[in-house]
C-alpha atoms as a PDB file:
ATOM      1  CA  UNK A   1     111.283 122.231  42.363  1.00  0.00           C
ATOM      2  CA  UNK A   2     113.060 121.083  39.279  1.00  0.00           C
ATOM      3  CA  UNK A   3     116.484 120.122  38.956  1.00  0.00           C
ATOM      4  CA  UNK A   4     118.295 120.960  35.726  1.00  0.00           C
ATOM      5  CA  UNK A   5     121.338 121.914  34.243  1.00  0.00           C
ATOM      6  CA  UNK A   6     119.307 124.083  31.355  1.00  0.00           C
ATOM      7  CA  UNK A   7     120.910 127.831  31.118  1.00  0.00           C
ATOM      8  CA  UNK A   8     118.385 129.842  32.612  1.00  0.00           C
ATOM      9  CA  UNK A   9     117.389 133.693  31.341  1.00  0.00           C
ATOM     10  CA  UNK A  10     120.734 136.090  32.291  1.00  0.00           C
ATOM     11  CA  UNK A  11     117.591 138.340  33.683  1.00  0.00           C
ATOM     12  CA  UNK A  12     117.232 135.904  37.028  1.00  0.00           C
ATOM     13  CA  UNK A  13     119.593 136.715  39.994  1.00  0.00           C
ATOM     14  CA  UNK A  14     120.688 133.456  41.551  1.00  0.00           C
ATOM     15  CA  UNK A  15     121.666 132.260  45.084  1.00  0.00           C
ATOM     16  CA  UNK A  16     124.383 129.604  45.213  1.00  0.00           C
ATOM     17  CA  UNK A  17     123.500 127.263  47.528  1.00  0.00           C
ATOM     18  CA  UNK A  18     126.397 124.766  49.119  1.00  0.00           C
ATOM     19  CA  UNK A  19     125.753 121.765  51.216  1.00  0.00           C
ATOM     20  CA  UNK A  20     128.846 120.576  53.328  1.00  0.00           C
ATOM     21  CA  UNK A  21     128.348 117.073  54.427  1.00  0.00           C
ATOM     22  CA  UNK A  22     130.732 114.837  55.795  1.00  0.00           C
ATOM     23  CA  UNK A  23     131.559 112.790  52.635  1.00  0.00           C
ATOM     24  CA  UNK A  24     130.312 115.117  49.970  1.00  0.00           C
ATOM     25  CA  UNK A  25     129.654 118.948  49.351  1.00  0.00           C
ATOM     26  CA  UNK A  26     126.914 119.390  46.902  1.00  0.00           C
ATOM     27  CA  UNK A  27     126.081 123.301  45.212  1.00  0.00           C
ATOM     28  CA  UNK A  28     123.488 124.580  42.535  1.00  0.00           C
ATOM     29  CA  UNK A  29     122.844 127.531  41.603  1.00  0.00           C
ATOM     30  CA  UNK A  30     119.040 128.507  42.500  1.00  0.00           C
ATOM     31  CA  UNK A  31     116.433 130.820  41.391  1.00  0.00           C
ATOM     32  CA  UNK A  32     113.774 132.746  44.133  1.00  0.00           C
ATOM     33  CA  UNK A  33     111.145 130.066  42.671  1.00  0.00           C
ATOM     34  CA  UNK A  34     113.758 126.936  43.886  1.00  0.00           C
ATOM     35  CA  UNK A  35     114.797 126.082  40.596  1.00  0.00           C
ATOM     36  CA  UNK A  36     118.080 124.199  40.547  1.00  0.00           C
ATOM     37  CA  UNK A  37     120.002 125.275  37.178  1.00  0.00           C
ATOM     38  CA  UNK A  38     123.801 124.122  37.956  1.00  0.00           C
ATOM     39  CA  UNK A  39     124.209 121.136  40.284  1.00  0.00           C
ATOM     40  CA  UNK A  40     127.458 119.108  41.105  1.00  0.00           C
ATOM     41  CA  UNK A  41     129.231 117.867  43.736  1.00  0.00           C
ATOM     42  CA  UNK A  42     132.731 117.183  45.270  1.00  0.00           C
ATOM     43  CA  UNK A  43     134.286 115.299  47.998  1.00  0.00           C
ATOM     44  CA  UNK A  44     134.791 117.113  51.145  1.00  0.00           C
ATOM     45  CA  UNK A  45     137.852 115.190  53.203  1.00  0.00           C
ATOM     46  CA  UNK A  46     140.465 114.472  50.280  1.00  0.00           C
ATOM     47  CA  UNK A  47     142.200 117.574  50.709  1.00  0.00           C
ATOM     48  CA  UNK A  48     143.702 118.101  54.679  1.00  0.00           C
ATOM     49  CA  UNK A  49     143.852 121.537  54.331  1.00  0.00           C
ATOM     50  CA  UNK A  50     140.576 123.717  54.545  1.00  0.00           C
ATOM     51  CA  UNK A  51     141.993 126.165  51.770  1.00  0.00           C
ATOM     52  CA  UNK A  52     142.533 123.746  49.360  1.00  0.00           C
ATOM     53  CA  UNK A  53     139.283 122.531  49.414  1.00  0.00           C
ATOM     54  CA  UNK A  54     137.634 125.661  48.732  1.00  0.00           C
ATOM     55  CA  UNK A  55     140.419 126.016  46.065  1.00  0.00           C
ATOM     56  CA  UNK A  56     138.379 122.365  44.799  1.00  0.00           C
ATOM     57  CA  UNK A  57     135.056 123.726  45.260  1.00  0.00           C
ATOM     58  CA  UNK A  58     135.622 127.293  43.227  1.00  0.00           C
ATOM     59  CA  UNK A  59     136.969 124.828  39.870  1.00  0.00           C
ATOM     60  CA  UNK A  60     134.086 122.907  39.920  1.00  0.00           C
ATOM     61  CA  UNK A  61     131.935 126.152  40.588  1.00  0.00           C
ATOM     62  CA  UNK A  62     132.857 128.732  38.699  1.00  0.00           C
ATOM     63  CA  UNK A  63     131.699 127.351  34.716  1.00  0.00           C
ATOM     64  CA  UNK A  64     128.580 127.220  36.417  1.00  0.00           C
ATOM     65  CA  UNK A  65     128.677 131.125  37.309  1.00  0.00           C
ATOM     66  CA  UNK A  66     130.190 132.458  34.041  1.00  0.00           C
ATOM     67  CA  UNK A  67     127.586 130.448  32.136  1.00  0.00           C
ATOM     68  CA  UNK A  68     124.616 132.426  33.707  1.00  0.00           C
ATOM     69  CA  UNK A  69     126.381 136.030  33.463  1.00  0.00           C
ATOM     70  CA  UNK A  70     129.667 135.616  36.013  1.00  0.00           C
ATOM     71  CA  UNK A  71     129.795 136.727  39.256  1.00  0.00           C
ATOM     72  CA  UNK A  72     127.072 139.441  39.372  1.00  0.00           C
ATOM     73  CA  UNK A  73     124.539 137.784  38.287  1.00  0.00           C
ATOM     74  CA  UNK A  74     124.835 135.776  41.933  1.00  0.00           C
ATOM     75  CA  UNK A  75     122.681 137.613  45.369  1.00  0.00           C
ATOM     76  CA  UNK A  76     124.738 135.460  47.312  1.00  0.00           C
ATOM     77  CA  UNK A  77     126.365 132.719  48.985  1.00  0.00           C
ATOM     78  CA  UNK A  78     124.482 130.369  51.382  1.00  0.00           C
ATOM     79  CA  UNK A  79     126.045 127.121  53.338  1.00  0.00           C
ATOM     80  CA  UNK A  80     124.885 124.640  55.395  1.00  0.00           C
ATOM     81  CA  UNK A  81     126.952 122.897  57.188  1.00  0.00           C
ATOM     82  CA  UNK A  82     127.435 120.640  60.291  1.00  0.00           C
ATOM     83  CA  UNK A  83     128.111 122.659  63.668  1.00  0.00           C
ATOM     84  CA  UNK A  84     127.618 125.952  61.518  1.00  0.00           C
ATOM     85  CA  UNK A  85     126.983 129.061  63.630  1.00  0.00           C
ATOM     86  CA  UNK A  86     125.217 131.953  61.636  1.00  0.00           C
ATOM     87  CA  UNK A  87     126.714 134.502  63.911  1.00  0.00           C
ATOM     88  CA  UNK A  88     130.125 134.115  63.187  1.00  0.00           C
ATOM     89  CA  UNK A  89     130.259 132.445  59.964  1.00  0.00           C
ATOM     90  CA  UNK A  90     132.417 129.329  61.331  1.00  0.00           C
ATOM     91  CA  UNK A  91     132.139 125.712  61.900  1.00  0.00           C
ATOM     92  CA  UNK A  92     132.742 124.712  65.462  1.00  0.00           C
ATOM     93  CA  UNK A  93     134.287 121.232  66.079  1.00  0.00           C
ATOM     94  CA  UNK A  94     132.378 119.552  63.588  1.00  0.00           C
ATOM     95  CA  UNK A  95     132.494 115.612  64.323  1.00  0.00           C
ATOM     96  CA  UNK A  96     132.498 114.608  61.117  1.00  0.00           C
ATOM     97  CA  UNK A  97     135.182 116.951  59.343  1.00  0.00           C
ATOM     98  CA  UNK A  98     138.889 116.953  58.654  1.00  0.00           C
ATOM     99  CA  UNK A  99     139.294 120.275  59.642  1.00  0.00           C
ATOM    100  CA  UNK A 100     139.795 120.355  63.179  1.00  0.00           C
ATOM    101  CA  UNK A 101     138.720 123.304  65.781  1.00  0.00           C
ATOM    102  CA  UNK A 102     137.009 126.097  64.730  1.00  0.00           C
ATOM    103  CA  UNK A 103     136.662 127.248  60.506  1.00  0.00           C
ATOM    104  CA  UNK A 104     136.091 130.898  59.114  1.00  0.00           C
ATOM    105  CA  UNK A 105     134.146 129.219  56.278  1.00  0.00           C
ATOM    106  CA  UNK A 106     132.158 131.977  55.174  1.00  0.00           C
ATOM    107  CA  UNK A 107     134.871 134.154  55.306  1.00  0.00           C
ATOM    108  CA  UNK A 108     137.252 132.123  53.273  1.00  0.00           C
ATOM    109  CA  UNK A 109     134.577 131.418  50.758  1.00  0.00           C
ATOM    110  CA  UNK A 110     133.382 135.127  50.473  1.00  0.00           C
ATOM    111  CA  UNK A 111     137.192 136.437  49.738  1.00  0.00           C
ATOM    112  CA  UNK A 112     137.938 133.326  47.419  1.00  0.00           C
ATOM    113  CA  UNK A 113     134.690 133.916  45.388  1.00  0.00           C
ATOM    114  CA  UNK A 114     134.281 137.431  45.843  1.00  0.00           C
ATOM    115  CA  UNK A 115     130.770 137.033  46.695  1.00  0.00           C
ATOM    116  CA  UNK A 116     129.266 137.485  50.722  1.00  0.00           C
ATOM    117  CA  UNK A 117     128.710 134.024  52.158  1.00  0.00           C
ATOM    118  CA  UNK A 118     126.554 132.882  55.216  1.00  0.00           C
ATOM    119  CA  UNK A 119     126.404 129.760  57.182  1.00  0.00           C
ATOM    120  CA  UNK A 120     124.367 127.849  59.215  1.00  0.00           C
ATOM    121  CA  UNK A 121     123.961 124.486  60.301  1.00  0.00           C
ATOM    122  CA  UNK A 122     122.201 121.657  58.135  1.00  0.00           C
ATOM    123  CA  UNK A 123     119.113 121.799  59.977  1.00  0.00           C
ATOM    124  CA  UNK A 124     118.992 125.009  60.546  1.00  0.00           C
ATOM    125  CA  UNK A 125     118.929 125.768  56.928  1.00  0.00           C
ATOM    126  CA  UNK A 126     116.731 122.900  56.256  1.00  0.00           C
ATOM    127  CA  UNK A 127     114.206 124.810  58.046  1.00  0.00           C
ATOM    128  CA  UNK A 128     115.135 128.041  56.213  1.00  0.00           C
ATOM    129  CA  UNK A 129     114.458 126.194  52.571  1.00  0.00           C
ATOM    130  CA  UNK A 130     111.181 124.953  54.248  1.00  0.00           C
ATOM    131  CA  UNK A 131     109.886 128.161  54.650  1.00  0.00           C
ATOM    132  CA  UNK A 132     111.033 129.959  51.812  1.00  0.00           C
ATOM    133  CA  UNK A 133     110.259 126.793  49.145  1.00  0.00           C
ATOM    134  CA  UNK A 134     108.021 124.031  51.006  1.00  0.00           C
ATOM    135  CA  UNK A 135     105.498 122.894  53.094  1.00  0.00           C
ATOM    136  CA  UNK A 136     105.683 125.861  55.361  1.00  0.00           C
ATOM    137  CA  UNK A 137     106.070 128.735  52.498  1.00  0.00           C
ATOM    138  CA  UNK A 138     103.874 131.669  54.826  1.00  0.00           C
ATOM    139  CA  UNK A 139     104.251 129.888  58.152  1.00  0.00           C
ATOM    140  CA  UNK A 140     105.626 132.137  60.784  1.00  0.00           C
ATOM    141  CA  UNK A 141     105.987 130.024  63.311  1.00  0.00           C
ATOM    142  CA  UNK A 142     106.579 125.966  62.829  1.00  0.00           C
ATOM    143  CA  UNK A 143     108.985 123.786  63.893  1.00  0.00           C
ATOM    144  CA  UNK A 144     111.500 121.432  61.319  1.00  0.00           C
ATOM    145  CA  UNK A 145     112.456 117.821  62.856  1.00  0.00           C
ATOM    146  CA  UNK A 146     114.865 116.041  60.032  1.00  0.00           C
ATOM    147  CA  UNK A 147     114.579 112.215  60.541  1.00  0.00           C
ATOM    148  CA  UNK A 148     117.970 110.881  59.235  1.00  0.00           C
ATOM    149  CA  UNK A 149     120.907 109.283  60.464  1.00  0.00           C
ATOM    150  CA  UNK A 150     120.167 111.639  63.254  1.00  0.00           C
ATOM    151  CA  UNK A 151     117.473 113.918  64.412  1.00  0.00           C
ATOM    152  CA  UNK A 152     117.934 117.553  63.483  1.00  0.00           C
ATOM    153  CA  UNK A 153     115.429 120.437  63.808  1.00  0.00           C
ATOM    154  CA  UNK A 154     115.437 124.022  63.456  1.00  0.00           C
ATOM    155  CA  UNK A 155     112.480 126.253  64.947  1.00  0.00           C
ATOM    156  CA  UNK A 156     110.968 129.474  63.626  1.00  0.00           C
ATOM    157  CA  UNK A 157     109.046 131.783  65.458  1.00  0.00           C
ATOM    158  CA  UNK A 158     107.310 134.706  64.625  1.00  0.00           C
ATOM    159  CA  UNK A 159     108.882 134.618  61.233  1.00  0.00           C
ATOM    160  CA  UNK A 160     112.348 134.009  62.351  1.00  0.00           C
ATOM    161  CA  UNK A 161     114.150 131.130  63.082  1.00  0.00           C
ATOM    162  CA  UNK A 162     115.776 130.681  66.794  1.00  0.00           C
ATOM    163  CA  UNK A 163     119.580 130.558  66.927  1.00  0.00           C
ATOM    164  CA  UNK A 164     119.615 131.496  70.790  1.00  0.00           C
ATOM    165  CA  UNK A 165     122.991 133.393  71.714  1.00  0.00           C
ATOM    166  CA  UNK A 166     125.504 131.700  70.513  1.00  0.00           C
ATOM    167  CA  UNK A 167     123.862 130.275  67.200  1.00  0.00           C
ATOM    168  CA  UNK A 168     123.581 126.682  68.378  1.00  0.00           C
ATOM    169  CA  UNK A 169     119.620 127.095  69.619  1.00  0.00           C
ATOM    170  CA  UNK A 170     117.170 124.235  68.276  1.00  0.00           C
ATOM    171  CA  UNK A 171     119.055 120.900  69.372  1.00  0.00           C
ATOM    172  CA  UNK A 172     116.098 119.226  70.000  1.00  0.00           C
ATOM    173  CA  UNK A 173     117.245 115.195  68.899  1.00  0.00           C
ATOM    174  CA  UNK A 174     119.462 116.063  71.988  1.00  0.00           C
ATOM    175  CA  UNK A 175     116.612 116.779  74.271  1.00  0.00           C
ATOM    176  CA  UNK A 176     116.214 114.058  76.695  1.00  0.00           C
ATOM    177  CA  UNK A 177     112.786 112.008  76.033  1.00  0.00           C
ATOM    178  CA  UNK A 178     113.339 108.921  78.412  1.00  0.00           C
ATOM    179  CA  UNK A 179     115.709 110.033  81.358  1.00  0.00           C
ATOM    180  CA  UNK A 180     118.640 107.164  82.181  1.00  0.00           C
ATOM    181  CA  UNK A 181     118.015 105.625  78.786  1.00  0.00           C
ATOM    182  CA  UNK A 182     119.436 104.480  75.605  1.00  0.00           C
ATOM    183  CA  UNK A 183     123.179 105.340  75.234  1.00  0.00           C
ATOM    184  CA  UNK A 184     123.762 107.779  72.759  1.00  0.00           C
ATOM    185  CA  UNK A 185     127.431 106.568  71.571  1.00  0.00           C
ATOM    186  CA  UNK A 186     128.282 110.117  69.820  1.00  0.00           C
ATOM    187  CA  UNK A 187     127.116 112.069  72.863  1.00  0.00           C
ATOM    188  CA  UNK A 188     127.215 110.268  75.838  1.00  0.00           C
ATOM    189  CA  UNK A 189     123.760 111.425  76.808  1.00  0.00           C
ATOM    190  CA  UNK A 190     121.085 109.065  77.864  1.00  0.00           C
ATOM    191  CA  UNK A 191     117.642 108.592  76.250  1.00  0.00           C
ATOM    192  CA  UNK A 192     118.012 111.776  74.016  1.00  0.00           C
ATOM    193  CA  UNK A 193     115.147 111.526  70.875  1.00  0.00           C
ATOM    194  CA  UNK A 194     118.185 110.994  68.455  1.00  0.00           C
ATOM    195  CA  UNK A 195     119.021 107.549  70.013  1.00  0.00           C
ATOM    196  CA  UNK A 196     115.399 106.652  69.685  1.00  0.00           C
ATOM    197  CA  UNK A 197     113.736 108.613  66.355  1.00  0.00           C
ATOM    198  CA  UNK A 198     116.320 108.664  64.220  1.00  0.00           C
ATOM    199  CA  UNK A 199     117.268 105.610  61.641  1.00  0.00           C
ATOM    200  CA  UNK A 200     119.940 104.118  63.495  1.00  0.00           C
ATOM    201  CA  UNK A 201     117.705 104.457  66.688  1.00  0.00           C
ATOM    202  CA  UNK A 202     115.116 102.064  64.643  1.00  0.00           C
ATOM    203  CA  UNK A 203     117.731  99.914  63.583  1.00  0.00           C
ATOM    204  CA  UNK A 204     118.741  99.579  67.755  1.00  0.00           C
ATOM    205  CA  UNK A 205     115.180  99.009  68.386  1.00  0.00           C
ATOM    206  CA  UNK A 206     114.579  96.462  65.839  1.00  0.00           C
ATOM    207  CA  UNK A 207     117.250  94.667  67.088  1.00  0.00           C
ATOM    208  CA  UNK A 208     116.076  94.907  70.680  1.00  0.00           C
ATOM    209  CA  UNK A 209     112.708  93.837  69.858  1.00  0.00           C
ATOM    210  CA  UNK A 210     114.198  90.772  68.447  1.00  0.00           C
ATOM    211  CA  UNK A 211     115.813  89.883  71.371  1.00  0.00           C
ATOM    212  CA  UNK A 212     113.049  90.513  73.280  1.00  0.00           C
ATOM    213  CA  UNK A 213     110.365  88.817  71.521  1.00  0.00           C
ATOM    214  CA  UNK A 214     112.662  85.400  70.626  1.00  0.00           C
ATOM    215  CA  UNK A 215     109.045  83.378  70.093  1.00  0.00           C
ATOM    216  CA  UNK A 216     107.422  86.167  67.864  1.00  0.00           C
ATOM    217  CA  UNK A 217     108.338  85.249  64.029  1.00  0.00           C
ATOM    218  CA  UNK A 218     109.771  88.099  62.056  1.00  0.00           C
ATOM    219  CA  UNK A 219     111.773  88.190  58.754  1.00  0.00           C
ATOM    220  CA  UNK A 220     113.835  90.799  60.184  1.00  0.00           C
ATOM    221  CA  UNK A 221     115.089  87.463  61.950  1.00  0.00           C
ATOM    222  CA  UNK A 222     116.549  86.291  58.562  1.00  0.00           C
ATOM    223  CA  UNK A 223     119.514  89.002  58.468  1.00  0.00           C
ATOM    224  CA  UNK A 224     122.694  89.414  60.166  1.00  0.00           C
ATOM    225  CA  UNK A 225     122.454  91.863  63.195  1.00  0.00           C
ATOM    226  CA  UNK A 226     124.834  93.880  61.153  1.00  0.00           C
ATOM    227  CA  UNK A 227     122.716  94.066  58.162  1.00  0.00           C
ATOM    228  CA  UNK A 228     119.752  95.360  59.935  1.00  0.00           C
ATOM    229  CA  UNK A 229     118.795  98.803  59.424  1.00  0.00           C
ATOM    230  CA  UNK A 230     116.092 101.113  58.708  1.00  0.00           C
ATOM    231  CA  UNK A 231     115.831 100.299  55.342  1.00  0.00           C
ATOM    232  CA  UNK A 232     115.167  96.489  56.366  1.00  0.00           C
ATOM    233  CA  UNK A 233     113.058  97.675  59.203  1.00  0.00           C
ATOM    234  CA  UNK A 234     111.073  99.154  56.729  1.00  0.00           C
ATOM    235  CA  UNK A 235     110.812  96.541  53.942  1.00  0.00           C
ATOM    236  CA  UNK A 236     109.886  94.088  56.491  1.00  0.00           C
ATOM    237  CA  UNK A 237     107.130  96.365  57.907  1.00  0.00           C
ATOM    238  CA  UNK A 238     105.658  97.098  54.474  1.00  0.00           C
ATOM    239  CA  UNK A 239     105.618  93.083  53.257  1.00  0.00           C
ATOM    240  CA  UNK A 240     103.161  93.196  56.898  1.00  0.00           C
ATOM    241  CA  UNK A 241     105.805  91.774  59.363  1.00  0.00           C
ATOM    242  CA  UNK A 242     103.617  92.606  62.827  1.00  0.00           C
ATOM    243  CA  UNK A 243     106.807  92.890  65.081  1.00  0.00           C
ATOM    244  CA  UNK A 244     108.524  95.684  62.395  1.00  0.00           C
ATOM    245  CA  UNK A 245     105.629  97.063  62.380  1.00  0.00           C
ATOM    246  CA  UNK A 246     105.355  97.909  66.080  1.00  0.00           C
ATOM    247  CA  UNK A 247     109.014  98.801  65.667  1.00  0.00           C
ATOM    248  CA  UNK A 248     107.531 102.263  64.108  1.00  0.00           C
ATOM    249  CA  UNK A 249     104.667 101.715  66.699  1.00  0.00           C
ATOM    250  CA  UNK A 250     106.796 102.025  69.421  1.00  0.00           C
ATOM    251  CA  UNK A 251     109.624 105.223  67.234  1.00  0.00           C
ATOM    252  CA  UNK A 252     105.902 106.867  66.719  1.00  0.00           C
ATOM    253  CA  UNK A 253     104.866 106.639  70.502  1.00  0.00           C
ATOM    254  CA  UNK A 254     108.616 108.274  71.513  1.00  0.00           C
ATOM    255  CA  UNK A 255     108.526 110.868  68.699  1.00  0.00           C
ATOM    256  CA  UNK A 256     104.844 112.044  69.550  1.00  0.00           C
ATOM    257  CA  UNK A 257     106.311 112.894  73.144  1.00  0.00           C
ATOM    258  CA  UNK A 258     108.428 114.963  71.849  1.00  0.00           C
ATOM    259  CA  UNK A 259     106.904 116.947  70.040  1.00  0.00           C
ATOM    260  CA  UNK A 260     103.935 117.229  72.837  1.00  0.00           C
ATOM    261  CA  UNK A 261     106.911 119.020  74.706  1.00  0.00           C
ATOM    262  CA  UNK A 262     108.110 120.761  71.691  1.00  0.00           C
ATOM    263  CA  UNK A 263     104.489 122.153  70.909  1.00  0.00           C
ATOM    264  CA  UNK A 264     104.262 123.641  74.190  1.00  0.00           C
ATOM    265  CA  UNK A 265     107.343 125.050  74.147  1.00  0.00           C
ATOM    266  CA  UNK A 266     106.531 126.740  70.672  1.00  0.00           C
ATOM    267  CA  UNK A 267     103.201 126.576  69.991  1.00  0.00           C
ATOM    268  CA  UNK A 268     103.698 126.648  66.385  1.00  0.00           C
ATOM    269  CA  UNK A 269     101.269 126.561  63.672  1.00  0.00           C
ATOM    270  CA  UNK A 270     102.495 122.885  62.361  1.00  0.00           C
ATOM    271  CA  UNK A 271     105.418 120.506  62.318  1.00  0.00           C
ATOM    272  CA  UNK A 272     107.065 119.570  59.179  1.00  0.00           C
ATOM    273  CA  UNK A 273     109.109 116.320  58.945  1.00  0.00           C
ATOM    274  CA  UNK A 274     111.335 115.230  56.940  1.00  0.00           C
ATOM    275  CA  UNK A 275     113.941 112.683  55.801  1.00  0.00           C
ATOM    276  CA  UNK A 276     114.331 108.913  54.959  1.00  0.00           C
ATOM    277  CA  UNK A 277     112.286 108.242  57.785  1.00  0.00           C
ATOM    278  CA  UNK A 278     109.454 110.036  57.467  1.00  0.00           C
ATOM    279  CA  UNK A 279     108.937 108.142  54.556  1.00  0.00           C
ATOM    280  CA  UNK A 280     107.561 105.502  56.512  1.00  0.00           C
ATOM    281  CA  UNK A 281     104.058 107.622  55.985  1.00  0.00           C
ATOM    282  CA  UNK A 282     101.590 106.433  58.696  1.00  0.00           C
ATOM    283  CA  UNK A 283     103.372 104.067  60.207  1.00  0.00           C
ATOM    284  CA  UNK A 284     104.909 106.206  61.889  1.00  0.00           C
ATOM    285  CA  UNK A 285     102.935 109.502  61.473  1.00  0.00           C
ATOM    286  CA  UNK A 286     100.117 107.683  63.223  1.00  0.00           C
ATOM    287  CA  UNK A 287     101.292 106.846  66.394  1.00  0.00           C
ATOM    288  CA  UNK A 288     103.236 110.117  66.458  1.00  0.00           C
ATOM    289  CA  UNK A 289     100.086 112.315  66.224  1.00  0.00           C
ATOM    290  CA  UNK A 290      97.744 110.086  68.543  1.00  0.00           C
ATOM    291  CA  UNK A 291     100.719 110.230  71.282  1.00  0.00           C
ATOM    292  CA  UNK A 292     101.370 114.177  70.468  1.00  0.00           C
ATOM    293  CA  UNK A 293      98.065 114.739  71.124  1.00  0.00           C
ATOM    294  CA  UNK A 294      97.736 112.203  74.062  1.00  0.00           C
ATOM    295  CA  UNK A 295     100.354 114.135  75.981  1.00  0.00           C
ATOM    296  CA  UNK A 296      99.185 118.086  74.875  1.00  0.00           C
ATOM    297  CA  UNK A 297      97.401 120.348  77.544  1.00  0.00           C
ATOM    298  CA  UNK A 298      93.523 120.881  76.148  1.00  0.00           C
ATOM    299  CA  UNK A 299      94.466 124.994  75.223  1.00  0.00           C
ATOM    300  CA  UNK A 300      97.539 123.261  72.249  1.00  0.00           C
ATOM    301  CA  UNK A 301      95.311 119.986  71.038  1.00  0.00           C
ATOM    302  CA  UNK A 302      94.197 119.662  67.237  1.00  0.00           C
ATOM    303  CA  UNK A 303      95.472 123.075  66.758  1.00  0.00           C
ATOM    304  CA  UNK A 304      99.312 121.561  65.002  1.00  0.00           C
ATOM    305  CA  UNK A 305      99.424 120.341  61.888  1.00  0.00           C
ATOM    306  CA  UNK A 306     101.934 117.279  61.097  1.00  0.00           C
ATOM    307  CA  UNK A 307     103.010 117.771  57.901  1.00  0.00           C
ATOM    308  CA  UNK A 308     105.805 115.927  55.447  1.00  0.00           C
ATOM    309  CA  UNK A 309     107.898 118.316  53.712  1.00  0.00           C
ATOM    310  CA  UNK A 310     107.613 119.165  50.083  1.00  0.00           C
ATOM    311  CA  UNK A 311     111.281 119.671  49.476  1.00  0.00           C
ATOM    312  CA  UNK A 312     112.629 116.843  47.157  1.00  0.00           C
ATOM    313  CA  UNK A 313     115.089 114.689  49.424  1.00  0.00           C
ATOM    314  CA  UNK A 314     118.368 115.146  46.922  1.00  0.00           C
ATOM    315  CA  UNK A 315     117.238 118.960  46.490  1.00  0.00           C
ATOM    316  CA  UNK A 316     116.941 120.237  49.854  1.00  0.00           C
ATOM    317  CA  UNK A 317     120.117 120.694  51.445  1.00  0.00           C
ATOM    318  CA  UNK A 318     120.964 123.080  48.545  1.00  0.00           C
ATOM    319  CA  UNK A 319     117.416 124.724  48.890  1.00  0.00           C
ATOM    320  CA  UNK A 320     117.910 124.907  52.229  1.00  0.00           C
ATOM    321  CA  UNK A 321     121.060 126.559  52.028  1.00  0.00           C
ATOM    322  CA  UNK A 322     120.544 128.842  48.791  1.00  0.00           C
ATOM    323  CA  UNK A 323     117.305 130.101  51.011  1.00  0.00           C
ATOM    324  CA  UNK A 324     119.866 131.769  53.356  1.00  0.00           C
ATOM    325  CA  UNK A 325     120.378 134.425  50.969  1.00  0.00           C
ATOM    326  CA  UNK A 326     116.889 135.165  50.211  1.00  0.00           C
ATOM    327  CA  UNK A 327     116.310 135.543  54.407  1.00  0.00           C
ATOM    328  CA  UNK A 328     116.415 138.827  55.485  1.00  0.00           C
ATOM    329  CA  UNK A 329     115.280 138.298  58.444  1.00  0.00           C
ATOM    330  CA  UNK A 330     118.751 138.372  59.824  1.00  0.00           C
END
């Protein structure tokens, strides 16, 4: 997928493609092959009032538009966002937001722009861009798992992805893996995947391993506990430190669980991962496939693919979220 600010043909129809996150919304405008043509992006919680915001977004927008033929030229609107539910357009109680209680976004964005707008959440529309631009272009039925800050997912079966009654299906970082375990400090639960697969659950485990392990050397041990995070974990296990290493030994083992359960909840034809951890290749794909497998009744082993997506890390959210308009499954 390239990303460029070139003015494309007039002759292509275009899906914008907005990615809400916490700190900063990003937007392109994107063709059906995933070609980025207009990118920018603007801070999301300056302005306390949703309105205004979108006011924000439209300015920085619109030159964009008119420069590849205005308004028509433009299928449609697609947003992902945190706590986004598809059915009714809104984001519910999203954490990480300004805007408090429950947002019409697509609404408000479809009468400011004049142009229909859906919504889903991030990972959900991660998934979405997945199948219409990535690793699982043809797949009818895989499953998503991001590996960030946190551990999103979003599953598609038999062509469609699952947004169970309400629109909030496919939480499965919240899924508990190791019952009565690690605190999850956003959620309260105990032993959910997110407090163990995602980065900051590496950067807890790293930390706990050092304590653990007081006679084993590491150079992890030559950072403040604050400074530790995946990114060291991962430096340290790539120079060969043994005890980051089985850091993403041990991440690997819990992740592979998982997705045992997820696999035979799904069966799907492969899992796709992505995010800053999965670049940790082997090291953790590795132990994640030998424990998936471990763990698998005979009738679902070597049957799933593990597979990193193909989705450039600073493109995808808009992918993701421009795909939304190309689905018509829904």
């Amino acid at each position: 997928m390239d990303l460029t600010n070139a003015v494309p043909p007039v002759s292509q129809q275009f899906a914008l493609g907005i990615d809400l996150g916490g700190t900063n919304t990003k937007f392109g405008l994107v063709n059906t092959h995933g070609d980025i043509f207009h990118y920018g992006s603007i801070s999301t919680n300056t302005k306390d009032a949703v309105e205004d915001f979108i006011d924000d977004l439209y300015d920085a927008i619109i030159p964009g538009i008119n420069e590849v033929g205005g308004p028509e030229m433009i299928r449609g609107i697609g947003i992902g966002a945190p706590n986004g539910n598809i059915y009714k357009g809104t984001i519910e109680y999203a954490p990480n937001l300004k805007w408090k209680g429950i947002i019409p976004l697509a609404d408000l964005i479809t009468n400011k722009f004049g142009i229909k707008a859906r919504l889903t959440n991030d990972a959900n529309a991660a998934a979405v861009g997945e199948m219409t631009y990535g690793a699982a272009k043809g797949m009818r039925d895989f499953i998503m798992i991001t590996l960030g800050t946190g551990v999103g997912s979003g599953i598609v079966a038999n062509g469609q992805l699952i947004y169970g009654h309400d629109g909030f299906a496919g939480e499965l970082g919240h899924t508990i893996i190791i019952p009565d375990g690690r605190l999850h400090p956003g959620t309260g639960i105990l032993g959910s995947l997110e407090a163990y697969a995602s980065a900051t659950g590496v950067a807890r485990t790293a930390v706990e391993f050092l304590d653990q392990h007081p006679g084993i050397e590491s150079t992890m041990r030559t950072y403040n506990r604050e400074e530790i995070d995946a990114k060291v974990v991962y430096d340290c296990a790539i120079a060969g430190d043994k005890l980051a290493q089985d850091v993403y030994t041990y991440t690997g083992n819990i992740l592979g669980l998982a997705l045992a359960n997820f696999v035979m909840f799904s069966s799907p034809e492969a899992i796709v991962l992505f995010g800053g951890m999965a670049k940790a290749g082997d090291m953790i794909l590795k132990p994640t496939r030998e424990n998936m497998e471990k763990h698998l009744l005979p009738i679902f082993q070597n049957k799933v693919k593990i597979l990193f997506s193909e989705l450039k890390e600073a493109d995808a959210a808009i992918l993701g979220a421009s795909a939304l308009v190309w689905d018509v499954s829904r």
